[in-house]
PDB file of N, CA and C in Angstrom:
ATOM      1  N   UNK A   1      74.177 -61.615  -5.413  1.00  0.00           N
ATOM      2  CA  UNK A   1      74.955 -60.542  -6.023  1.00  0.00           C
ATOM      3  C   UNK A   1      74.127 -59.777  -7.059  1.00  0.00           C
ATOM      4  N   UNK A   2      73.263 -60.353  -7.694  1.00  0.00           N
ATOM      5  CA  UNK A   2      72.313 -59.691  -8.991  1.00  0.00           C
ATOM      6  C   UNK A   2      71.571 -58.626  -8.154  1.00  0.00           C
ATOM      7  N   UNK A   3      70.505 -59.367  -7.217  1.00  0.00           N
ATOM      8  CA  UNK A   3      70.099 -59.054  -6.221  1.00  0.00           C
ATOM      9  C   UNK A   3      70.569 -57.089  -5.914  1.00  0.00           C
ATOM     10  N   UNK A   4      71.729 -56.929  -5.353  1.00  0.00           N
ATOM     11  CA  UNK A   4      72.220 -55.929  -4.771  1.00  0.00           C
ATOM     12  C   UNK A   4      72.466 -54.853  -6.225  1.00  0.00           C
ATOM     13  N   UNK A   5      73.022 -56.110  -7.153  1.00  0.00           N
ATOM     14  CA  UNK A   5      73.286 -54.700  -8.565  1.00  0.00           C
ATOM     15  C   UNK A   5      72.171 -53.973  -9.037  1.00  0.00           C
ATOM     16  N   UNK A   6      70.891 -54.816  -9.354  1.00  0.00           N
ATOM     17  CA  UNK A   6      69.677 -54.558  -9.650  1.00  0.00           C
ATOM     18  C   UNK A   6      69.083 -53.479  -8.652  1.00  0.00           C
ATOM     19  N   UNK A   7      69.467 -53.526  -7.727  1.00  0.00           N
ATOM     20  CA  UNK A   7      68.676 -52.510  -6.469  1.00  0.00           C
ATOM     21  C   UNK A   7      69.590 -51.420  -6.479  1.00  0.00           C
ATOM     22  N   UNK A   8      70.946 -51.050  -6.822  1.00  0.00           N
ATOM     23  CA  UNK A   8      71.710 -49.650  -6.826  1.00  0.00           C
ATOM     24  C   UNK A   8      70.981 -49.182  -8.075  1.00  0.00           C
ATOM     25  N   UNK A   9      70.822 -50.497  -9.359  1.00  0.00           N
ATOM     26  CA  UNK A   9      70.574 -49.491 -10.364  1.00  0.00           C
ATOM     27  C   UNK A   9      69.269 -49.253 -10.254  1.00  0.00           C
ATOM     28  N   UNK A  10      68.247 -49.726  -9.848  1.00  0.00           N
ATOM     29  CA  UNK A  10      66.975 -49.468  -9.352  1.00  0.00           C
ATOM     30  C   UNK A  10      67.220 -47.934  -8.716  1.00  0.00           C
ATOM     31  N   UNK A  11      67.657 -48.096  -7.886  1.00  0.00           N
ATOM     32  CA  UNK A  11      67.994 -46.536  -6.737  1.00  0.00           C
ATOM     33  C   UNK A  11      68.446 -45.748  -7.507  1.00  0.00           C
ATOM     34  N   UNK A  12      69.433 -45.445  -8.551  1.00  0.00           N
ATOM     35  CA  UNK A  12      70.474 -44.403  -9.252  1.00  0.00           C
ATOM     36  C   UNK A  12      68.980 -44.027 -10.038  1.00  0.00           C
ATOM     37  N   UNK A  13      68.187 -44.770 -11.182  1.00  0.00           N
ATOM     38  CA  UNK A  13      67.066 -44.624 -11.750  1.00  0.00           C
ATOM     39  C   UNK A  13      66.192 -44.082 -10.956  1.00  0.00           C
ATOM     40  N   UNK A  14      65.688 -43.851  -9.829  1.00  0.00           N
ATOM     41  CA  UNK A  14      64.720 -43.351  -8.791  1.00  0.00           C
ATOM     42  C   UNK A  14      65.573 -41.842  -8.375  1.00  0.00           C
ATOM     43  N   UNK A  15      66.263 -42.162  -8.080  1.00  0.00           N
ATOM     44  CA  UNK A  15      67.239 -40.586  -8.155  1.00  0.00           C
ATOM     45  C   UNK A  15      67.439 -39.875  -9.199  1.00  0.00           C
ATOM     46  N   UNK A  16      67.685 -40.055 -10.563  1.00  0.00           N
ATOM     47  CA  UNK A  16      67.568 -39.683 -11.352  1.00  0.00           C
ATOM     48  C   UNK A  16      65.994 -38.779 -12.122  1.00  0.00           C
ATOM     49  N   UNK A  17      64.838 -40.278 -11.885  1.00  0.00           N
ATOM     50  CA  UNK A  17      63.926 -39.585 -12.114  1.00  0.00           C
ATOM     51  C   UNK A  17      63.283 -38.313 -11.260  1.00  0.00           C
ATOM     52  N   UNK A  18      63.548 -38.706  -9.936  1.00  0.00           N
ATOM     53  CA  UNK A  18      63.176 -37.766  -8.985  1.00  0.00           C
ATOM     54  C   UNK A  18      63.817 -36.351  -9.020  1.00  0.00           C
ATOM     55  N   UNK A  19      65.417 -36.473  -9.658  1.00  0.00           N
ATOM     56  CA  UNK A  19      66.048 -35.068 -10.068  1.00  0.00           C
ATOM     57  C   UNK A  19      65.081 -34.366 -11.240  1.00  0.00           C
ATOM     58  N   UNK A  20      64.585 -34.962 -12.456  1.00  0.00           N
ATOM     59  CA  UNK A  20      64.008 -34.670 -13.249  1.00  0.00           C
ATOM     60  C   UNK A  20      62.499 -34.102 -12.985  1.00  0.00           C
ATOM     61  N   UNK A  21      61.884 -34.853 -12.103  1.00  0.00           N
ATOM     62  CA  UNK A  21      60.630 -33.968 -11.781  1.00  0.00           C
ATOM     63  C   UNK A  21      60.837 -33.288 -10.584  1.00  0.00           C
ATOM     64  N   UNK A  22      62.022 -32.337 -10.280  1.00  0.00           N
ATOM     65  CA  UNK A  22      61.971 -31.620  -9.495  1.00  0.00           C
ATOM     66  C   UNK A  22      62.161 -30.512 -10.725  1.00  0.00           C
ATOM     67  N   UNK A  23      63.352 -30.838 -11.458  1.00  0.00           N
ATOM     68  CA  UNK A  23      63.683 -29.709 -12.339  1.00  0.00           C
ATOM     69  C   UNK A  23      62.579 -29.179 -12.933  1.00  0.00           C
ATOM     70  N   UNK A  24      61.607 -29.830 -13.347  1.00  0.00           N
ATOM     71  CA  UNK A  24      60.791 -29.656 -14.539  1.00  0.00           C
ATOM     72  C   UNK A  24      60.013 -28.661 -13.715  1.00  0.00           C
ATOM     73  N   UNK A  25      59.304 -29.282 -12.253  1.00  0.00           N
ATOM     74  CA  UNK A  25      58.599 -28.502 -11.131  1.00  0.00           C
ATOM     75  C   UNK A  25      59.348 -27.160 -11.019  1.00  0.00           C
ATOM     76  N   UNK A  26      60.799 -26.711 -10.864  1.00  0.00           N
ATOM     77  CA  UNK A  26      61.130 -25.751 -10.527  1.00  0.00           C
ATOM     78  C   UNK A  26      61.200 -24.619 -11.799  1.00  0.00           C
ATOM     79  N   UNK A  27      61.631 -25.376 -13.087  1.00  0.00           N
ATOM     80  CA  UNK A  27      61.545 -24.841 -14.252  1.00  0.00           C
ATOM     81  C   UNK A  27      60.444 -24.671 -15.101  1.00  0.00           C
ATOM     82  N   UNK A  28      59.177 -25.074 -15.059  1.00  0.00           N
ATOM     83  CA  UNK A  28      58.133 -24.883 -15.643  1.00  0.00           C
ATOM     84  C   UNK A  28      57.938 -23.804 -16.421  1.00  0.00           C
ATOM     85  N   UNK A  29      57.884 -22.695 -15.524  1.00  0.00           N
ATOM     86  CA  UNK A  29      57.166 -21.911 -16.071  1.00  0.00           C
ATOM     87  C   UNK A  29      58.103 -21.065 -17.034  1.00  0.00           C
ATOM     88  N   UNK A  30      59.689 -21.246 -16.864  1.00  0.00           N
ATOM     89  CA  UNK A  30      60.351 -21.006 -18.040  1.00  0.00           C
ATOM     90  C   UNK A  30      60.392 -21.635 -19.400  1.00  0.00           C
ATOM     91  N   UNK A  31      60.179 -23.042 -19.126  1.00  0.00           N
ATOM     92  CA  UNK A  31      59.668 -23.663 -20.027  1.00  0.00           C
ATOM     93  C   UNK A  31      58.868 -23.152 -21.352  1.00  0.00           C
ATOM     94  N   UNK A  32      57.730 -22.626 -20.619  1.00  0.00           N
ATOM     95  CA  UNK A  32      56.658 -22.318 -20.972  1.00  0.00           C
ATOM     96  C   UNK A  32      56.653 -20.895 -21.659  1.00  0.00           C
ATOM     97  N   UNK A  33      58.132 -20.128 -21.225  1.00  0.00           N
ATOM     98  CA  UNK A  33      58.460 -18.675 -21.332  1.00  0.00           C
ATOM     99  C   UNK A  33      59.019 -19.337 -22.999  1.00  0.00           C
ATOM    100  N   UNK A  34      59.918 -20.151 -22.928  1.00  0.00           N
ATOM    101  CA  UNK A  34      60.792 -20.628 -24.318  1.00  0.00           C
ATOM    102  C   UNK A  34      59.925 -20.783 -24.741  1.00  0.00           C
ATOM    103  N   UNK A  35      58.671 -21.890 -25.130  1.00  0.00           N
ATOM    104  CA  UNK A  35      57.820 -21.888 -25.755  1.00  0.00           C
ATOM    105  C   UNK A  35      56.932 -20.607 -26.811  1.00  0.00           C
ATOM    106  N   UNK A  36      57.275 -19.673 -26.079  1.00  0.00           N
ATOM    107  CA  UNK A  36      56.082 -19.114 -26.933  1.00  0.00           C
ATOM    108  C   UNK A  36      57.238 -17.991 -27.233  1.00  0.00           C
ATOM    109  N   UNK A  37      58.308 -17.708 -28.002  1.00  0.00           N
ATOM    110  CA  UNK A  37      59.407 -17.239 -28.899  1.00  0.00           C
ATOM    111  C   UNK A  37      58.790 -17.579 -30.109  1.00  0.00           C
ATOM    112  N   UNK A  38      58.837 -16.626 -30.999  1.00  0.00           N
ATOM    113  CA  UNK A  38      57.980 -16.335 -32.318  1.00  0.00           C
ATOM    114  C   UNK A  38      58.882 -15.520 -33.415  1.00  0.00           C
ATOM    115  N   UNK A  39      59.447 -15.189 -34.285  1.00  0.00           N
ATOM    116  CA  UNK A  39      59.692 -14.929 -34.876  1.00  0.00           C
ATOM    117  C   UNK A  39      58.570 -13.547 -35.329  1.00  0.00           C
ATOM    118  N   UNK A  40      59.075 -12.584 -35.549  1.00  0.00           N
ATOM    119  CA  UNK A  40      58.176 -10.964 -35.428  1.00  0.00           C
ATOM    120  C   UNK A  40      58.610 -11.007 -37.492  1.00  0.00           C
ATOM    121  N   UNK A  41      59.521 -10.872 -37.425  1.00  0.00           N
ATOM    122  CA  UNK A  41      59.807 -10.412 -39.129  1.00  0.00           C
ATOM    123  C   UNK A  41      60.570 -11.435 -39.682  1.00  0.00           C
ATOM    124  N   UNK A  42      60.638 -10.972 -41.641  1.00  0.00           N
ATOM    125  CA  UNK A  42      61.351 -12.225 -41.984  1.00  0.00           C
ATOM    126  C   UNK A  42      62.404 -11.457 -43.044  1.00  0.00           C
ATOM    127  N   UNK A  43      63.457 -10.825 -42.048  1.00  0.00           N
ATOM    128  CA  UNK A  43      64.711  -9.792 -43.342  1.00  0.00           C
ATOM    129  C   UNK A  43      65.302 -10.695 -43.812  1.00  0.00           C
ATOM    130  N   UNK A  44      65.453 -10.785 -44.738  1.00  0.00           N
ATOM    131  CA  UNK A  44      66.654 -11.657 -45.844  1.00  0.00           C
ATOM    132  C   UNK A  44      68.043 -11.054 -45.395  1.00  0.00           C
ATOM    133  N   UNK A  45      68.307 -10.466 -44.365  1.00  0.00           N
ATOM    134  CA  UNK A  45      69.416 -10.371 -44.031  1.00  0.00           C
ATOM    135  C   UNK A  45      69.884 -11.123 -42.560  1.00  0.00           C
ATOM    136  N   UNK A  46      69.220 -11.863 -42.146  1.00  0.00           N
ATOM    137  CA  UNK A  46      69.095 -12.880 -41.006  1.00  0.00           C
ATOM    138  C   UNK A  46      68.931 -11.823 -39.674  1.00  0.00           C
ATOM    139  N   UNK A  47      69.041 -10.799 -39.611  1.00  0.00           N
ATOM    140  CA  UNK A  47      68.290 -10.033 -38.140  1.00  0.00           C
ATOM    141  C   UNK A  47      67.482  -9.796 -38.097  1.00  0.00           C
ATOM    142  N   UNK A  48      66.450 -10.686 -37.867  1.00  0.00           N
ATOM    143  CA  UNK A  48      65.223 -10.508 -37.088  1.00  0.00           C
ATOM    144  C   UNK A  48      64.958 -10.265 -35.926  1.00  0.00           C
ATOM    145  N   UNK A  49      63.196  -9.912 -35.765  1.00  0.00           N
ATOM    146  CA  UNK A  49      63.043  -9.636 -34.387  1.00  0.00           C
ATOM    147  C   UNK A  49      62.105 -10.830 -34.369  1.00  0.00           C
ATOM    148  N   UNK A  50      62.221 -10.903 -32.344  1.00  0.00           N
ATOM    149  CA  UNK A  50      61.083 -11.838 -31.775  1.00  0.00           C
ATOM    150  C   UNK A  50      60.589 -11.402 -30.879  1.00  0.00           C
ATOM    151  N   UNK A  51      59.276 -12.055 -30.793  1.00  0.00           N
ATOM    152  CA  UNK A  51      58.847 -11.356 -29.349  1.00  0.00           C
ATOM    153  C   UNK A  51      58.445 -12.955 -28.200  1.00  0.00           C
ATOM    154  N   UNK A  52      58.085 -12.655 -27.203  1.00  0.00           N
ATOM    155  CA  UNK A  52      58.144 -13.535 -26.809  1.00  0.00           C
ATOM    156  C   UNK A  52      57.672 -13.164 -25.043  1.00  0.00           C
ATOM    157  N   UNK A  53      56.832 -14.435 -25.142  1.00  0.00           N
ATOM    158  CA  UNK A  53      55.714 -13.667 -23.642  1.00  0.00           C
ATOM    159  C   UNK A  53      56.101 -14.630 -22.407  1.00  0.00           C
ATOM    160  N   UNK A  54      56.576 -13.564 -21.791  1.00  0.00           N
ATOM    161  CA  UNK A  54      57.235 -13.983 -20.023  1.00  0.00           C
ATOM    162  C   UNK A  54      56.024 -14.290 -19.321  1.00  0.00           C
ATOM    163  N   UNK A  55      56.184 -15.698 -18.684  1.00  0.00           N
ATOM    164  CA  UNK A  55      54.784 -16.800 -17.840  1.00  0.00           C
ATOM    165  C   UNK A  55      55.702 -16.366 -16.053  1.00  0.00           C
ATOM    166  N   UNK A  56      56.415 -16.406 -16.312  1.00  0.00           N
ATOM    167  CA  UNK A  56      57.272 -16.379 -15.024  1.00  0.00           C
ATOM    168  C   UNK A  56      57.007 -14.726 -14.284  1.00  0.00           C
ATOM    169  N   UNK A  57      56.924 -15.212 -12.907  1.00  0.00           N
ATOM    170  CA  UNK A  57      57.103 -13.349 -11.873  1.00  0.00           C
ATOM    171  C   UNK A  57      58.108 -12.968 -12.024  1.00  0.00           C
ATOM    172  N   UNK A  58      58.786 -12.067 -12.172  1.00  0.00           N
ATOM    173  CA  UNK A  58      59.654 -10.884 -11.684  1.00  0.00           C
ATOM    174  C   UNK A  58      59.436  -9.972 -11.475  1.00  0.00           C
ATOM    175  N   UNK A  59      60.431  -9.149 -11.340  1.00  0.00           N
ATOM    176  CA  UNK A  59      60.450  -7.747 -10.809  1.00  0.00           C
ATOM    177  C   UNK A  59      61.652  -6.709 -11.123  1.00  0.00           C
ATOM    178  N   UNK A  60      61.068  -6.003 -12.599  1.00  0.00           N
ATOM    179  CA  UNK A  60      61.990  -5.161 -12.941  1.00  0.00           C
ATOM    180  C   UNK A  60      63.152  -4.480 -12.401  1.00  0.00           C
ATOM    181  N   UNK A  61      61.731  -3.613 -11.092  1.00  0.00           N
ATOM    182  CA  UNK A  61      62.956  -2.363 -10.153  1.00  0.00           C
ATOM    183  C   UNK A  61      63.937  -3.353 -10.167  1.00  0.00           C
ATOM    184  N   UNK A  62      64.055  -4.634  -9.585  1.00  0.00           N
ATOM    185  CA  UNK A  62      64.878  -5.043  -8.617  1.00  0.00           C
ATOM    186  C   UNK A  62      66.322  -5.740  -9.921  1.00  0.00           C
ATOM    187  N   UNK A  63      65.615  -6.173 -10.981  1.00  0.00           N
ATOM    188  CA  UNK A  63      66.947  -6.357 -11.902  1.00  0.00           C
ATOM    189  C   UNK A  63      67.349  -4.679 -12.185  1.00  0.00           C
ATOM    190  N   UNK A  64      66.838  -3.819 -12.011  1.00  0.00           N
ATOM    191  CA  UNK A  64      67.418  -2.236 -12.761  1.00  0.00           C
ATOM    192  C   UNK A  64      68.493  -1.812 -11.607  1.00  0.00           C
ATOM    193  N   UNK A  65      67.938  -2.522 -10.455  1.00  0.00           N
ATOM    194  CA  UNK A  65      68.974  -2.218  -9.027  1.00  0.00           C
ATOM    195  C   UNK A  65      70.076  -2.683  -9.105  1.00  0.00           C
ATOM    196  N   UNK A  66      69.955  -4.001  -9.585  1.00  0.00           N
ATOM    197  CA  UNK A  66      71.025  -4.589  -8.936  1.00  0.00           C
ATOM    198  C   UNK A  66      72.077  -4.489 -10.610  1.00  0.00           C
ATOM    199  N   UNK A  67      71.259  -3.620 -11.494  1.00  0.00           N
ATOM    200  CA  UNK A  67      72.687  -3.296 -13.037  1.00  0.00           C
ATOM    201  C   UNK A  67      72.939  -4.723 -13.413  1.00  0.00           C
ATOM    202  N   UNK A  68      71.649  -5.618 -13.452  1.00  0.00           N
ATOM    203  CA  UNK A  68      71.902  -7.188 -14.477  1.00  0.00           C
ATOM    204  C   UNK A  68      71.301  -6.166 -15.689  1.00  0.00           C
ATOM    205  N   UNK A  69      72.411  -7.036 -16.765  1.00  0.00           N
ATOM    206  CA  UNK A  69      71.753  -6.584 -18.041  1.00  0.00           C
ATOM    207  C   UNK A  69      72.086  -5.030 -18.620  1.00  0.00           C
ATOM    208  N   UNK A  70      72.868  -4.394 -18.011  1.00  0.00           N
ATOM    209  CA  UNK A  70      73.412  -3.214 -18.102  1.00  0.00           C
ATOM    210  C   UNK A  70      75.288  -3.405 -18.856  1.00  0.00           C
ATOM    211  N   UNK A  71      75.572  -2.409 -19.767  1.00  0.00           N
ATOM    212  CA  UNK A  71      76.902  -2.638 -20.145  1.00  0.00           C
ATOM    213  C   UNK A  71      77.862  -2.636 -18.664  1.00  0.00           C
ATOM    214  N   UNK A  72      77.708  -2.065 -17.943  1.00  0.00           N
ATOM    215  CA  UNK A  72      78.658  -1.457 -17.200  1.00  0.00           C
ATOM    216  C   UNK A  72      78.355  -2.888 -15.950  1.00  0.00           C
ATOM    217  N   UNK A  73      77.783  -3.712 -16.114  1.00  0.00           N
ATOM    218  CA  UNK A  73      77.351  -4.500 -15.149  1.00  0.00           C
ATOM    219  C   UNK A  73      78.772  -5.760 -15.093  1.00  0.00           C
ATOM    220  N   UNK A  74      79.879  -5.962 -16.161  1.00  0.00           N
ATOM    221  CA  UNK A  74      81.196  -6.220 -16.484  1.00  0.00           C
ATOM    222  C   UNK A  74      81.771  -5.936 -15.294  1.00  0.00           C
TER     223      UNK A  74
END
């Protein structure tokens, strides 16, 4: 009986880790996008700017097409 418990939780742990280095594989390079967020100014009124350098491909035209990120996109 130990036997069989030890081996699901063995398996759930192998599934688990294996979810995790897929995510990390598929998410990387956003990762890497969060990472480098910087703080640009320092107003004593808490609105600041940041800048922050995109590692990841896209493709503008195609978010301006499809109105992500647009008010009217609601």
């Amino acid at each position: 009986m130990k036997k069989i418990v030890k081996r699901i939780a063995l398996g759930i742990v192998a599934v688990v880790l294996i979810g995790l280095v897929a995510l990390v594989c598929v998410y990387f390079t956003r990762f890497q996008t969060m990472a480098t967020i910087a703080k640009s100014t320092g107003y004593s009124d808490g609105y600041n700017l940041y800048t922050m350098d995109v590692t990841y491909d896209y493709n503008v035209e195609n978010i301006i097409a499809k109105g992500e990120g647009s008010p009217d996109a609601n």
